[in-house]
C-alpha atoms as a PDB file:
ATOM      1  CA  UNK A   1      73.744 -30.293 -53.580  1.00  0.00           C
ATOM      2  CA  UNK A   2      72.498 -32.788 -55.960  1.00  0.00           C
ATOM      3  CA  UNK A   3      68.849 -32.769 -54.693  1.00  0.00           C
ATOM      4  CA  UNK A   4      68.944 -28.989 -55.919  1.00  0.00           C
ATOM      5  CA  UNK A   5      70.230 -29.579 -59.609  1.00  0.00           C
ATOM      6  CA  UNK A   6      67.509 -32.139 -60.819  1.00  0.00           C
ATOM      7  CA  UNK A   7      66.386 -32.819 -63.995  1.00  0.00           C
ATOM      8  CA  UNK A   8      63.434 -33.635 -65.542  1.00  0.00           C
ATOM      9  CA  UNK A   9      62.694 -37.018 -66.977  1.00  0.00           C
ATOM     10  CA  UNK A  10      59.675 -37.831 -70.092  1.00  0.00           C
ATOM     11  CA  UNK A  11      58.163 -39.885 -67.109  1.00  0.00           C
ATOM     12  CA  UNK A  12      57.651 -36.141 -65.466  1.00  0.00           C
ATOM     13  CA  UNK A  13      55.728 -35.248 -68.428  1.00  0.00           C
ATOM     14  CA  UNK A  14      52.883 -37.817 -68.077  1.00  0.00           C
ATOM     15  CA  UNK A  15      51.735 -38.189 -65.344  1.00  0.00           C
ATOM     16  CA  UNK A  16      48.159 -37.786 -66.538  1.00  0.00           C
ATOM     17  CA  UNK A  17      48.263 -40.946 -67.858  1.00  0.00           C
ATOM     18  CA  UNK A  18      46.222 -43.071 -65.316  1.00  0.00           C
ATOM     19  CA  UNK A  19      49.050 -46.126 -64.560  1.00  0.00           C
ATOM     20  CA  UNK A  20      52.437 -45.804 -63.309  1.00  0.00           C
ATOM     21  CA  UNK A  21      54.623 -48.174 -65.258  1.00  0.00           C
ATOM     22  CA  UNK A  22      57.634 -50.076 -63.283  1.00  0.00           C
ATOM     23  CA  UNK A  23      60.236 -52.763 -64.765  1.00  0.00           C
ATOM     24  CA  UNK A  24      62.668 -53.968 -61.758  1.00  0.00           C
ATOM     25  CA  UNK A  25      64.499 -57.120 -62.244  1.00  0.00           C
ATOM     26  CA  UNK A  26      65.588 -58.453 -58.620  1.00  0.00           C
ATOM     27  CA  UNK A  27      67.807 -60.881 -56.507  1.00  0.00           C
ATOM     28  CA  UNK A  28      66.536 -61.379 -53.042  1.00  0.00           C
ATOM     29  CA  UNK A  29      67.782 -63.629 -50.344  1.00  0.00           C
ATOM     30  CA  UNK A  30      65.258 -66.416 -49.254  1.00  0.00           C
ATOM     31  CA  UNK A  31      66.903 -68.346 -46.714  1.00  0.00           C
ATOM     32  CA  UNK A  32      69.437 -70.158 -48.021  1.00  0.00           C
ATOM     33  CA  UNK A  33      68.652 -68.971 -51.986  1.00  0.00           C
ATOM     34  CA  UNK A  34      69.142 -66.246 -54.264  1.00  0.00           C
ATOM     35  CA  UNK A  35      65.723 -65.500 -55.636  1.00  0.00           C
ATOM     36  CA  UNK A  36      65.549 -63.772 -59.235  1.00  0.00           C
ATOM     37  CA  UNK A  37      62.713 -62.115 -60.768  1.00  0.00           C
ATOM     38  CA  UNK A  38      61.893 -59.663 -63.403  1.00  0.00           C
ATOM     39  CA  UNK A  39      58.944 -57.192 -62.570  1.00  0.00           C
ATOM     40  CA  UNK A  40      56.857 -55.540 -64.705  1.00  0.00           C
ATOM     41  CA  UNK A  41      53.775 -53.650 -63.375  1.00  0.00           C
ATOM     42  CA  UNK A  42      51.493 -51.387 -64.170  1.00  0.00           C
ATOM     43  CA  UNK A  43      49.103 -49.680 -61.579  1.00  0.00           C
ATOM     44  CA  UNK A  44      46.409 -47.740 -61.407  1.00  0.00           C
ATOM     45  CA  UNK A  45      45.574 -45.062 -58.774  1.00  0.00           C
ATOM     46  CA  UNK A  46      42.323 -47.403 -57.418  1.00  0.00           C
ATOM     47  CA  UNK A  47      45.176 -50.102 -56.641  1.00  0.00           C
ATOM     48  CA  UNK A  48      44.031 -51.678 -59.754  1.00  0.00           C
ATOM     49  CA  UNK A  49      46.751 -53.205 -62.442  1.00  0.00           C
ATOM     50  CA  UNK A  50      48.399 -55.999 -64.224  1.00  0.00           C
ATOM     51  CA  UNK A  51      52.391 -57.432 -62.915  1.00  0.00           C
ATOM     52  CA  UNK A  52      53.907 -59.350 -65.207  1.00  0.00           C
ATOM     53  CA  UNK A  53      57.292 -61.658 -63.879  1.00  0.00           C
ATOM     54  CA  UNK A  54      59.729 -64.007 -65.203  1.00  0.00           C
ATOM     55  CA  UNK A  55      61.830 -66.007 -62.674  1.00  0.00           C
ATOM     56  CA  UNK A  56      65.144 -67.020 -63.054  1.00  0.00           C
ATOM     57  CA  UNK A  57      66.622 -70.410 -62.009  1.00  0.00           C
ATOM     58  CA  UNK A  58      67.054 -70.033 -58.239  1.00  0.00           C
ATOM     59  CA  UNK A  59      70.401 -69.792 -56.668  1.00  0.00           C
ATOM     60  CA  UNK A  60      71.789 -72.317 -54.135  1.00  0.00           C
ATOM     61  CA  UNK A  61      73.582 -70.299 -51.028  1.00  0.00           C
ATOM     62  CA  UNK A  62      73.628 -66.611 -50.502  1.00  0.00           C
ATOM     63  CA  UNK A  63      77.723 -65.553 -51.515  1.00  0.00           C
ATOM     64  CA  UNK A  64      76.644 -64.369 -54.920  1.00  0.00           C
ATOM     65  CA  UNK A  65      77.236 -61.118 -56.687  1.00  0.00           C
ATOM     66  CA  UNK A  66      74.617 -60.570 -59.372  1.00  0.00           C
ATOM     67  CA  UNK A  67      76.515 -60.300 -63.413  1.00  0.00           C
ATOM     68  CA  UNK A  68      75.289 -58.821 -66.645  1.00  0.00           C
ATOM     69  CA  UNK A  69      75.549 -62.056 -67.902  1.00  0.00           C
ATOM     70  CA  UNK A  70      72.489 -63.415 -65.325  1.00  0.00           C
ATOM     71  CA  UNK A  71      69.940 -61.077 -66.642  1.00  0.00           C
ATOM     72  CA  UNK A  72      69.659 -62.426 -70.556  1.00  0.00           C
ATOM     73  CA  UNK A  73      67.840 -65.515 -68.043  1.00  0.00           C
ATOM     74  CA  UNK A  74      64.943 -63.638 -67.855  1.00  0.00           C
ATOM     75  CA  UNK A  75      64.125 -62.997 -71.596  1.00  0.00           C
ATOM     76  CA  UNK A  76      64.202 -66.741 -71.479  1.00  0.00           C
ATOM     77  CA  UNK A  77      61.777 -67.488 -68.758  1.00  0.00           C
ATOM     78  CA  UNK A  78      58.201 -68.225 -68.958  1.00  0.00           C
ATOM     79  CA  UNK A  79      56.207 -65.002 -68.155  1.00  0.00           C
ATOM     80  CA  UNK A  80      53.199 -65.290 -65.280  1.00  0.00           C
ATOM     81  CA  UNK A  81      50.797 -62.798 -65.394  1.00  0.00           C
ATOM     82  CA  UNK A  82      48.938 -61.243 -62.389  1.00  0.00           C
ATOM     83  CA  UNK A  83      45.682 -59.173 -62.388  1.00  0.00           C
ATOM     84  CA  UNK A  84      44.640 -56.743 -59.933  1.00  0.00           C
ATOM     85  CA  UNK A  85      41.630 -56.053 -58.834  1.00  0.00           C
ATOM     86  CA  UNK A  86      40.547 -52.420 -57.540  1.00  0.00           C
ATOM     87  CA  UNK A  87      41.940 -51.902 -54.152  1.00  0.00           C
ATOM     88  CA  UNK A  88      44.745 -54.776 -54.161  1.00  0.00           C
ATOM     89  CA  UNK A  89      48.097 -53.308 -55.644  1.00  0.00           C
ATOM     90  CA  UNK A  90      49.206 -50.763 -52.881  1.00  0.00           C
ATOM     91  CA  UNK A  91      52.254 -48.133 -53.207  1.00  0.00           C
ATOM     92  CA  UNK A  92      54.822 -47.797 -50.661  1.00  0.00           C
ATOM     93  CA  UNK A  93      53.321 -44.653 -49.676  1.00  0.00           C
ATOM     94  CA  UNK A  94      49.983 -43.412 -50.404  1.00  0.00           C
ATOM     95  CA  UNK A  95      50.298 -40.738 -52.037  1.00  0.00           C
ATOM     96  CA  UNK A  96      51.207 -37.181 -52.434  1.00  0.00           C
ATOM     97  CA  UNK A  97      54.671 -38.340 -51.222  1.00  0.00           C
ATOM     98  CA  UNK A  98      55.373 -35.369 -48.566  1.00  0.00           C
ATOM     99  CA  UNK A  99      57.314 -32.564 -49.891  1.00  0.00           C
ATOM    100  CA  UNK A 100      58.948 -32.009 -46.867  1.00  0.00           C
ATOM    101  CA  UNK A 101      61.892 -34.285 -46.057  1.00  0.00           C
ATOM    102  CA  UNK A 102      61.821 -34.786 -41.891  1.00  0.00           C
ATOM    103  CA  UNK A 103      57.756 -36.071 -42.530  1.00  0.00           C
ATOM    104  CA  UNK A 104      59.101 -38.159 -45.526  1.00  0.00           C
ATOM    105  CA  UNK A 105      61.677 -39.606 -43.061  1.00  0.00           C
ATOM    106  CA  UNK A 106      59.127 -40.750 -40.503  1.00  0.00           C
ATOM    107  CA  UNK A 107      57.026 -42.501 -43.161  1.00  0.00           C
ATOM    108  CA  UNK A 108      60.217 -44.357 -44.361  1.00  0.00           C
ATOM    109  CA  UNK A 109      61.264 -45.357 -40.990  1.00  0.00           C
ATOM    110  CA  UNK A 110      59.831 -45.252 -37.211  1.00  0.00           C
ATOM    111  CA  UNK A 111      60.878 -41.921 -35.792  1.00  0.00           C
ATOM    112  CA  UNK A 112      61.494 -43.743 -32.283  1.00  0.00           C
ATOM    113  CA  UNK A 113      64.389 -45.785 -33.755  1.00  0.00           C
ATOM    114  CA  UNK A 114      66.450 -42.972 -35.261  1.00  0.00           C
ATOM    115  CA  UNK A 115      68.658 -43.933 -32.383  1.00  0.00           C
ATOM    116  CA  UNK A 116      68.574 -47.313 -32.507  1.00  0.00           C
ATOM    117  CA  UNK A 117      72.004 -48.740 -34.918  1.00  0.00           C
ATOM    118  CA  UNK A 118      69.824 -50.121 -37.193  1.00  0.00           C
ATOM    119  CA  UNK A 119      67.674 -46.879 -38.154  1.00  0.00           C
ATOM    120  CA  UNK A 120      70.290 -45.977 -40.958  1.00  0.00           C
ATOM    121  CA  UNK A 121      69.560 -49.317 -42.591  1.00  0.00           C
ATOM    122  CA  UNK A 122      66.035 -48.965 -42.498  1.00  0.00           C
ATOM    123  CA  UNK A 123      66.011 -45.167 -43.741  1.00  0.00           C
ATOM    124  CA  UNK A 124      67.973 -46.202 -46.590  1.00  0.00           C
ATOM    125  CA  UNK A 125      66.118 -49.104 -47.515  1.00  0.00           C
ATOM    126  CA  UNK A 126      62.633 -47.308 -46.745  1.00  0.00           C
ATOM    127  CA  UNK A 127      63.913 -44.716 -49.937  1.00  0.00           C
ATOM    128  CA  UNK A 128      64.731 -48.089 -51.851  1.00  0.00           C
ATOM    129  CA  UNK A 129      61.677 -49.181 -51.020  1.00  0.00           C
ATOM    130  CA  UNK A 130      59.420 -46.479 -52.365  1.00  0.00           C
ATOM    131  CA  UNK A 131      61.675 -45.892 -55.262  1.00  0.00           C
ATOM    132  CA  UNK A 132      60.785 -49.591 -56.690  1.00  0.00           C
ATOM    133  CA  UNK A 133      57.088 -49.561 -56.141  1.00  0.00           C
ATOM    134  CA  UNK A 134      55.725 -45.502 -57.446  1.00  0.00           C
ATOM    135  CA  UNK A 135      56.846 -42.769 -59.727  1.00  0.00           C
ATOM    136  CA  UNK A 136      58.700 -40.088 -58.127  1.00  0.00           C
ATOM    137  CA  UNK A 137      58.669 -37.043 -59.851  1.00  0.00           C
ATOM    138  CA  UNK A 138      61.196 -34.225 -60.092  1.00  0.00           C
ATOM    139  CA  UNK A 139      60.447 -32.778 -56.593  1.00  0.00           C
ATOM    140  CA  UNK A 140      59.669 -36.223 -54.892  1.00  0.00           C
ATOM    141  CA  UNK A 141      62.937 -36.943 -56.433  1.00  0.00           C
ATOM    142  CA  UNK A 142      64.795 -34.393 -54.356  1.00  0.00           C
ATOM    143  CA  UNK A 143      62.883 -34.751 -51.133  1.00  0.00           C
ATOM    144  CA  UNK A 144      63.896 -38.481 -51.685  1.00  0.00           C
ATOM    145  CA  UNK A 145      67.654 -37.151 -51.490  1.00  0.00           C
ATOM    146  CA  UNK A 146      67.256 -34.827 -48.543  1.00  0.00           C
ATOM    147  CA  UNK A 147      66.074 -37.807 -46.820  1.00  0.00           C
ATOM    148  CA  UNK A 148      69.444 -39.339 -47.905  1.00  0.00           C
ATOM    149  CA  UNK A 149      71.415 -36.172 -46.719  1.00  0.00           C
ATOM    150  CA  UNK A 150      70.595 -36.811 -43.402  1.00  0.00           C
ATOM    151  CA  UNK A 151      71.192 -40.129 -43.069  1.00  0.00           C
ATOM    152  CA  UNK A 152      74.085 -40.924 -40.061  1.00  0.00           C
ATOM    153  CA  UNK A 153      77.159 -42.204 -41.423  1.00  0.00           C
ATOM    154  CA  UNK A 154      76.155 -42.180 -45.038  1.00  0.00           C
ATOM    155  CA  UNK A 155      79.338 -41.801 -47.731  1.00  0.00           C
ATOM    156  CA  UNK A 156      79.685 -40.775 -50.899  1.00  0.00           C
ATOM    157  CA  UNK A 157      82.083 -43.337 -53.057  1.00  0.00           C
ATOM    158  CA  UNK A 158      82.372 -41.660 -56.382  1.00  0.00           C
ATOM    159  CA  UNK A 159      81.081 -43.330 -59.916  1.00  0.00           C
ATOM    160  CA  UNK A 160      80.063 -46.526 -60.439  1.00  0.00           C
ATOM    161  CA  UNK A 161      78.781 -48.991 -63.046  1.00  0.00           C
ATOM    162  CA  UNK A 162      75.651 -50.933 -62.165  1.00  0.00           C
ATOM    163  CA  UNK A 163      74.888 -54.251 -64.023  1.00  0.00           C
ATOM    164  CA  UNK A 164      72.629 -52.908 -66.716  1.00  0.00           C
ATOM    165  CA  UNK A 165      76.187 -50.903 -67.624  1.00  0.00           C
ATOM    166  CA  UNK A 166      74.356 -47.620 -66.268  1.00  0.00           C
ATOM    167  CA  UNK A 167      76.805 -44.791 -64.426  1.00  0.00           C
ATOM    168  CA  UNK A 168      75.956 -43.332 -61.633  1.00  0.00           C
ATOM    169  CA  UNK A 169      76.842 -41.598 -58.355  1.00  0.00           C
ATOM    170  CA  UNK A 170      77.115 -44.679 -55.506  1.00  0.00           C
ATOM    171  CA  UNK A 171      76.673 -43.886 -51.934  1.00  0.00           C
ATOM    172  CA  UNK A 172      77.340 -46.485 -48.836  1.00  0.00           C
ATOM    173  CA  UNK A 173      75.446 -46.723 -46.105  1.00  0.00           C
ATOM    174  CA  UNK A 174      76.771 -49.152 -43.583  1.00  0.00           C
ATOM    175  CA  UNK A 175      74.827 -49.833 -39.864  1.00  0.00           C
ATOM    176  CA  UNK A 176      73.341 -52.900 -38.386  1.00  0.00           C
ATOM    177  CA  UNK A 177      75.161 -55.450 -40.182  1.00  0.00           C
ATOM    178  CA  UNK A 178      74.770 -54.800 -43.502  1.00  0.00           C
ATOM    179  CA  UNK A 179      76.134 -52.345 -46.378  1.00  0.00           C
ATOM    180  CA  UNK A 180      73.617 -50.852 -48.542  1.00  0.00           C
ATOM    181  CA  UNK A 181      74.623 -49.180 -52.233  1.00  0.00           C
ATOM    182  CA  UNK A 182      72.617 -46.841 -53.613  1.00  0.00           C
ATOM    183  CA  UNK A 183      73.363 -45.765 -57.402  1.00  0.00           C
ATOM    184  CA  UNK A 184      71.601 -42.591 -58.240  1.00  0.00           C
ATOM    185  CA  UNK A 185      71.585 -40.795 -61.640  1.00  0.00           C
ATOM    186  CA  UNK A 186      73.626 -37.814 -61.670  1.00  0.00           C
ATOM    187  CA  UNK A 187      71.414 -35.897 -63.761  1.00  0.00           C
ATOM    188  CA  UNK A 188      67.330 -36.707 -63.181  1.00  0.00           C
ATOM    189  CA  UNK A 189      68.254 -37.864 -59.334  1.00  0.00           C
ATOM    190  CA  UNK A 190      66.605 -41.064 -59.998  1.00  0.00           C
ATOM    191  CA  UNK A 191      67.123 -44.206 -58.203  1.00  0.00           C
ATOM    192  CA  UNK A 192      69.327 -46.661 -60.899  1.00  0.00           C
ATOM    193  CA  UNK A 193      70.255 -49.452 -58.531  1.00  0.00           C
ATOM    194  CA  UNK A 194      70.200 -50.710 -54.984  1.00  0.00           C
ATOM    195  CA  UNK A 195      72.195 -53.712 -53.285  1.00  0.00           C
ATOM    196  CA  UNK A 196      72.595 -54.527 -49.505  1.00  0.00           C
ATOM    197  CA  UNK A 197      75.025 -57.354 -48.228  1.00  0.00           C
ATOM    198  CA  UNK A 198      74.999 -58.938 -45.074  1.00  0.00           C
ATOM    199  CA  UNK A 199      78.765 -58.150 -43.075  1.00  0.00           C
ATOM    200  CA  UNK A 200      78.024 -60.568 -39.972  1.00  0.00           C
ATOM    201  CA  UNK A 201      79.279 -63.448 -39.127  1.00  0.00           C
ATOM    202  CA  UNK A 202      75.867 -65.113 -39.658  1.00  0.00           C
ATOM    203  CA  UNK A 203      74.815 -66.607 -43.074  1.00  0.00           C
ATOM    204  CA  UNK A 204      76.926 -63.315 -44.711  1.00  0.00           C
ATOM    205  CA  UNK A 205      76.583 -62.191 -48.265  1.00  0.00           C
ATOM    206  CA  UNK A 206      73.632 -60.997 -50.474  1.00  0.00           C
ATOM    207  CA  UNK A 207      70.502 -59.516 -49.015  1.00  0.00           C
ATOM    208  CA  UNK A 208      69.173 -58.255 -51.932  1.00  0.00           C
ATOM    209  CA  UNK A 209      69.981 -56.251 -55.142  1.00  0.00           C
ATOM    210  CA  UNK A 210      67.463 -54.174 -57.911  1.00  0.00           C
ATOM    211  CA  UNK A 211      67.495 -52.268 -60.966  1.00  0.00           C
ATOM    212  CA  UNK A 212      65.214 -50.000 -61.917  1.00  0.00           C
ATOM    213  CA  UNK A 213      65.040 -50.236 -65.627  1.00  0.00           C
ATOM    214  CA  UNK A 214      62.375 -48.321 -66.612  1.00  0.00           C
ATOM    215  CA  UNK A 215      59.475 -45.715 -64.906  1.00  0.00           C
ATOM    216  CA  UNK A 216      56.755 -44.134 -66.329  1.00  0.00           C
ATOM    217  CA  UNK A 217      52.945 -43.787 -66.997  1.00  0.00           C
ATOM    218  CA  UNK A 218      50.696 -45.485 -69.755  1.00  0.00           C
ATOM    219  CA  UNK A 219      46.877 -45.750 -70.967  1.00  0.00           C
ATOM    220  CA  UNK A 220      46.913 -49.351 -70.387  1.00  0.00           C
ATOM    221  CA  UNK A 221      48.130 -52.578 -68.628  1.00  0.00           C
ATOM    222  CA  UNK A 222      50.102 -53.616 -71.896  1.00  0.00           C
ATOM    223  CA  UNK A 223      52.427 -51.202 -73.268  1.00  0.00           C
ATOM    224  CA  UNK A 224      55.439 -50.060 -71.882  1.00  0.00           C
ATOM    225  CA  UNK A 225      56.049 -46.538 -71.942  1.00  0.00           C
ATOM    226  CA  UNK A 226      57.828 -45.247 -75.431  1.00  0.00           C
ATOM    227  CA  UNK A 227      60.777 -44.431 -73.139  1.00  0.00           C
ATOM    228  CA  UNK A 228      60.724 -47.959 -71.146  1.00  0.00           C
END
């Protein structure tokens, strides 16, 4: 099992430093329009920190696969920065993330809808969800996975490329509507890549996709991790 193989990343190695550094770059659904952003954030334990984004042009309708070619946009856009004040820039979870996957499950997702159709949607995208806003590290990693594991109907599809050219392992979750991708490193167990698309017959196509680009911790609100 994958969740039992994991390796460490340099992110595992600093977590003394006192902010967790993320860079996502996004394309969410709004409506009618594909929103695109690139993230940049650094945050401090007190809910302190400093986000930094660039947005794309917006995109008119919602049948849109996200390309390499989009995300050279970004370097291109004009950067807004965001400050933080104590107590304002939450995590997912608070943490310690729970170490034991059934209590991580019922953070992720109400426990009274695991029967509900729509639970394995939210499952997956509550593990999407706290994998683009905190550092997990090696054993959060694998909790993370075990959570996966045990989500109803999910299938494993084999390799796959994301659009940063990344490879990873690609599972499919499908339930409520919707088909969510998950592209996981095969080695550190780390969350690459995400993307759900609506199936229905209502306003189908993209719900949302994200890359993870970089993770890690710093001494300040300015500099990316050497790594990042």
């Amino acid at each position: 099992m994958l969740a039992e193989t994991l390796s460490s990343t340099p992110a595992d190695t600093t977590i003394d430093l006192p902010y967790t550094y993320l860079h996502l770059q996004t394309w969410t659904r709004a409506t009618n329009t594909i929103i695109r952003t690139d993230i940049r954030r650094w945050r401090h334990a007190d809910g302190s920190g400093r986000e930094v984004t660039r947005r794309a042009p917006d995109l008119a309708g919602v049948d849109h696969q996200p390309r390499p070619d989009e995300r050279p946009l970004f370097d291109h856009a004009t950067p807004t920065t965001h400050r933080h004040p104590p107590g304002s820039l939450h995590p997912y979870l608070p943490e310690p993330v729970p170490a034991d996957p059934t209590q991580l499950a019922k953070l992720l997702a109400p426990a009274e809808l695991a029967s509900e159709p729509a639970y394995p949607r939210l499952l997956a995208g509550g593990v999407i969800g706290l994998a683009t806003s905190q550092h997990l590290n090696r054993p959060q990693r694998a909790t993370a996975l075990r959570v996966l594991a045990r989500i109803t109907g999910i299938t494993y599809r084999g390799t796959t490329t994301d659009i940063a050219g990344r490879t990873g392992l690609a599972f499919h979750v499908t339930a409520d509507g919707s088909t969510t991708v998950l592209i996981i490193d095969p080695t550190t167990g780390e969350l690459l890549a995400a993307h759900e698309r609506i199936n229905g017959s209502i306003k189908p196509g993209l719900f949302s996709y994200v890359l993870i680009l970089a993770r890690g911790h710093t001494t300040d609100t300015v500099t990316p991790p050497a790594t990042g």
